[in-house]
C-alpha atoms as a PDB file:
ATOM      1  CA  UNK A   1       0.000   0.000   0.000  1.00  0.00           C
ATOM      2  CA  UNK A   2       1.152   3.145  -1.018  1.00  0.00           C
ATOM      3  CA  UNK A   3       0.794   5.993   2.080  1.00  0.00           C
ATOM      4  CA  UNK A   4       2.729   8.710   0.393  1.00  0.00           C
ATOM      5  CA  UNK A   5       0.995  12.227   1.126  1.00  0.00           C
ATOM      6  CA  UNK A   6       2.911  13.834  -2.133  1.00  0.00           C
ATOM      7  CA  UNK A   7       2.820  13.016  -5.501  1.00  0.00           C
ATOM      8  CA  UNK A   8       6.111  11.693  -6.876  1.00  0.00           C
ATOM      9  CA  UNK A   9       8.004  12.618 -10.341  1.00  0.00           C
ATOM     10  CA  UNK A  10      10.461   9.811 -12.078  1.00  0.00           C
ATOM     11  CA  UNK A  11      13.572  11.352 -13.561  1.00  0.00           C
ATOM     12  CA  UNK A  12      12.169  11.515 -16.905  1.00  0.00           C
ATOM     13  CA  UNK A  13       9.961  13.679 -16.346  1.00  0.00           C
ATOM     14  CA  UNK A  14      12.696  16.170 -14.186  1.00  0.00           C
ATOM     15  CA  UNK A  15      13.786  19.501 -15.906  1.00  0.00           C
ATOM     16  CA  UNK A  16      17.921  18.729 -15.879  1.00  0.00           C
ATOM     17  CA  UNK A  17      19.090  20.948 -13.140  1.00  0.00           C
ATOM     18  CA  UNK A  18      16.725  18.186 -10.442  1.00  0.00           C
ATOM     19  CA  UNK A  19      18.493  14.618 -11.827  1.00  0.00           C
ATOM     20  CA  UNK A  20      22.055  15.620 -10.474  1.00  0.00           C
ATOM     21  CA  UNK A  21      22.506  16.470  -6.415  1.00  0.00           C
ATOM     22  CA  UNK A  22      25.904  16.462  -4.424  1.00  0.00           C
ATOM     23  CA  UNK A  23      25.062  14.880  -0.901  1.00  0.00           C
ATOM     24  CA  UNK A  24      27.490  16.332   1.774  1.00  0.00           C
ATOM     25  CA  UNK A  25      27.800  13.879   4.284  1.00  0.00           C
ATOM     26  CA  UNK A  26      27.695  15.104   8.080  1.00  0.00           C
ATOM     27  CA  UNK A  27      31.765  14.007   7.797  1.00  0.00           C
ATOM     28  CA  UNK A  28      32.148  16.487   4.999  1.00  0.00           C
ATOM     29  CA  UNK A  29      32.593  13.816   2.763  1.00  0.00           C
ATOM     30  CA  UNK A  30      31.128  14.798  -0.640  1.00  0.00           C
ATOM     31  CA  UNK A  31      28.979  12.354  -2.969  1.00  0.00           C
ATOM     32  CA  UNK A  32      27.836  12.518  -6.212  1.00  0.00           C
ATOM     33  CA  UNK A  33      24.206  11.040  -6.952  1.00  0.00           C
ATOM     34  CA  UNK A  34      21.728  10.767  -9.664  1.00  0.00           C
ATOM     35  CA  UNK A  35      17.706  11.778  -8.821  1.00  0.00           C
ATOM     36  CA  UNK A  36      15.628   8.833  -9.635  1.00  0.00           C
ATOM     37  CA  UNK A  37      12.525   9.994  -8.595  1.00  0.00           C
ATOM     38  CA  UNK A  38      11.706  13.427  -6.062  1.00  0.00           C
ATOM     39  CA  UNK A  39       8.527  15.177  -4.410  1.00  0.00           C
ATOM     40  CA  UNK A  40       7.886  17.956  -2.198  1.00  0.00           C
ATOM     41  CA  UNK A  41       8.442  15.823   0.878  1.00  0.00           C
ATOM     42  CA  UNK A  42      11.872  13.639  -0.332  1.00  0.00           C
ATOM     43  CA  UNK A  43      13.817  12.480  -2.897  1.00  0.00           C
ATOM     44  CA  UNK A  44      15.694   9.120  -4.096  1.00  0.00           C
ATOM     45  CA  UNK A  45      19.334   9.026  -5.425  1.00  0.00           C
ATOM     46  CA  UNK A  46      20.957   6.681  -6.982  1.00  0.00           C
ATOM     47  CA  UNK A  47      25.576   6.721  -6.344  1.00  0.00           C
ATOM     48  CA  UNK A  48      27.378   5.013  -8.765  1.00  0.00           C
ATOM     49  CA  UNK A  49      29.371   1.726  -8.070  1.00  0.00           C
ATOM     50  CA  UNK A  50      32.606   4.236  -8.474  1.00  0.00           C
ATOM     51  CA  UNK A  51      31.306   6.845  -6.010  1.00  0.00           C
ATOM     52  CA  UNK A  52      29.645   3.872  -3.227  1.00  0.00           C
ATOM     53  CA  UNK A  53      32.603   3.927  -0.115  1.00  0.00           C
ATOM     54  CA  UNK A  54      32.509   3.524   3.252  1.00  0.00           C
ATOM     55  CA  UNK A  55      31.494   7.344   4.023  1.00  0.00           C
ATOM     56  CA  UNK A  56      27.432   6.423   3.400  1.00  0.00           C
ATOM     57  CA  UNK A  57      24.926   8.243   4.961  1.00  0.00           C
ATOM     58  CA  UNK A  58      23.443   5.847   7.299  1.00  0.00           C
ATOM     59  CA  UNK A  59      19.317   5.690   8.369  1.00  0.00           C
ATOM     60  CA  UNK A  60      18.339   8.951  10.284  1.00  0.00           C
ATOM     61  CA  UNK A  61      21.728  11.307   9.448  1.00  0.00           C
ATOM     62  CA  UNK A  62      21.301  14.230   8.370  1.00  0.00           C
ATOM     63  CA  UNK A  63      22.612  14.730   5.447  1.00  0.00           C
ATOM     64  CA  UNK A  64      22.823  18.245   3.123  1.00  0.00           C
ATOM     65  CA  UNK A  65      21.671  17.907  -0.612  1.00  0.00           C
ATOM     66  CA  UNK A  66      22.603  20.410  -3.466  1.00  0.00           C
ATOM     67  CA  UNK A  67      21.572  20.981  -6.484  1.00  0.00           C
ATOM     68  CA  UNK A  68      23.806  22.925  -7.790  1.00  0.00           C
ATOM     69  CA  UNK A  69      22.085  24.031 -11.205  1.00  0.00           C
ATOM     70  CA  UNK A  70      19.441  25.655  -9.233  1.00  0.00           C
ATOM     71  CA  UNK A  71      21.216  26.751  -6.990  1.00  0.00           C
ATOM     72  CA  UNK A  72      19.023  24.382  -3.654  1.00  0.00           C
ATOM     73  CA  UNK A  73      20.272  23.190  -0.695  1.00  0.00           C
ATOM     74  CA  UNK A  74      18.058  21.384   1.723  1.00  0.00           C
ATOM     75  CA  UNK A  75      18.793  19.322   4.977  1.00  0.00           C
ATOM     76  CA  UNK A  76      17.317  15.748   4.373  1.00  0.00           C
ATOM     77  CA  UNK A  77      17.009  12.782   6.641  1.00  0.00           C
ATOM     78  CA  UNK A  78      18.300   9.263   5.224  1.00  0.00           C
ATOM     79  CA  UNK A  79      15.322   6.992   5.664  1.00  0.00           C
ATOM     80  CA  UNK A  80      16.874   4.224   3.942  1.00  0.00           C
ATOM     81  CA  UNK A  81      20.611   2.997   1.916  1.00  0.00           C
ATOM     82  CA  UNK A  82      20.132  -0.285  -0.428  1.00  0.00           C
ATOM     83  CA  UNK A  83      22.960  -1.869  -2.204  1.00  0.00           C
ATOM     84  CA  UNK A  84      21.793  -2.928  -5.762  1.00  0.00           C
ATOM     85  CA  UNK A  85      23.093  -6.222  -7.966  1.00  0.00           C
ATOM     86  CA  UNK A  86      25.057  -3.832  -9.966  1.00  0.00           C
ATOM     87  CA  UNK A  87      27.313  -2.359  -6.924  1.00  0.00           C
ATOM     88  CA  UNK A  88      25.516   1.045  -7.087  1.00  0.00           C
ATOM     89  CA  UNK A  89      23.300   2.274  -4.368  1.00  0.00           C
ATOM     90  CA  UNK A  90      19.850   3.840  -3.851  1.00  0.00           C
ATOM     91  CA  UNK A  91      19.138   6.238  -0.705  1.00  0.00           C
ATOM     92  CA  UNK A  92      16.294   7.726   0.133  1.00  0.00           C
ATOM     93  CA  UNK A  93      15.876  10.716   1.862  1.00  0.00           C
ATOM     94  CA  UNK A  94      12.784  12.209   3.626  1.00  0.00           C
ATOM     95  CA  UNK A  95      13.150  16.807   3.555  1.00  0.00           C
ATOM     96  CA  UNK A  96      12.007  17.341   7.272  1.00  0.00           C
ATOM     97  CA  UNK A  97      12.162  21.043   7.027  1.00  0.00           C
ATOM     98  CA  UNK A  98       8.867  23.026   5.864  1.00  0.00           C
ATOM     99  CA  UNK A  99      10.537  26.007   4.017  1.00  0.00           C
ATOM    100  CA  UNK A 100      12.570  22.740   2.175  1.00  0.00           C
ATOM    101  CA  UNK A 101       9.523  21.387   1.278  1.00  0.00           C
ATOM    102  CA  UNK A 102       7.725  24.668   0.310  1.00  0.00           C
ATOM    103  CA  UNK A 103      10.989  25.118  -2.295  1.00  0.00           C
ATOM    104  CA  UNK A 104      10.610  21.622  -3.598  1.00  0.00           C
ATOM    105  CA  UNK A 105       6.990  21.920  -4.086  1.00  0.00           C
ATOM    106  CA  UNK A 106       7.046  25.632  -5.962  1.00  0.00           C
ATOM    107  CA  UNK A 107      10.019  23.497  -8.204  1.00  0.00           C
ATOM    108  CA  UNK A 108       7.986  20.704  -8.950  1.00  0.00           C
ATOM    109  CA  UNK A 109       4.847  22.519 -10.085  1.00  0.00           C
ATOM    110  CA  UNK A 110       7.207  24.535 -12.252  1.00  0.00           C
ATOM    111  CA  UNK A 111       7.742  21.810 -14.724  1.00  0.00           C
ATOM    112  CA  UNK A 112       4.237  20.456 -14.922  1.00  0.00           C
END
């Protein structure tokens, strides 16, 4: 059952600037990551096999996200790290902050 409260957008249908996001880890430790799919309320990246090391966010860090195109940065929460077949990862990550939310949301309804 599905008991999300916002409506989610895949990466295809993302304007460029929301598919690429640079997670700074509460070490400092800086990750790449690809959007896979993002509402108003949280997002989920995808870190390549190359960019996966031991410096992960683990479940309830804080972490900071970027996207640097837009210029955004919002505090997220890791709710979740999965290792896939393929050696990359997927993390989710839940934007606790209102005024985060309120800036993802105003985003999102941009590109509809």
């Amino acid at each position: 059952m599905d008991k999300r409260h916002a409506a989610r957008r895949d990466v295809v249908s993302l304007q460029e600037a929301l598919t690429r996001a640079l997670l700074i880890l509460p070490d400092n430790h800086e990750i790449e990551s690809c959007v896979i799919d993002i509402s108003s309320q949280g997002l989920k990246v995808s870190i390549l096999p190359s960019a996966v090391s031991l410096s992960i966010p683990r479940k309830n860090e804080i972490v900071a996200v970027i996207f640097k195109a837009i210029p955004l940065q919002l505090a997220c929460k890791c709710i979740y790290s999965m290792y896939c077949q393929d050696g990359s990862m997927l993390i989710g990550f839940f934007v606790f902050d209102l005024d985060g939310q309120k800036k993802l949301l105003y985003l999102l309804d941009e590109i509809e």
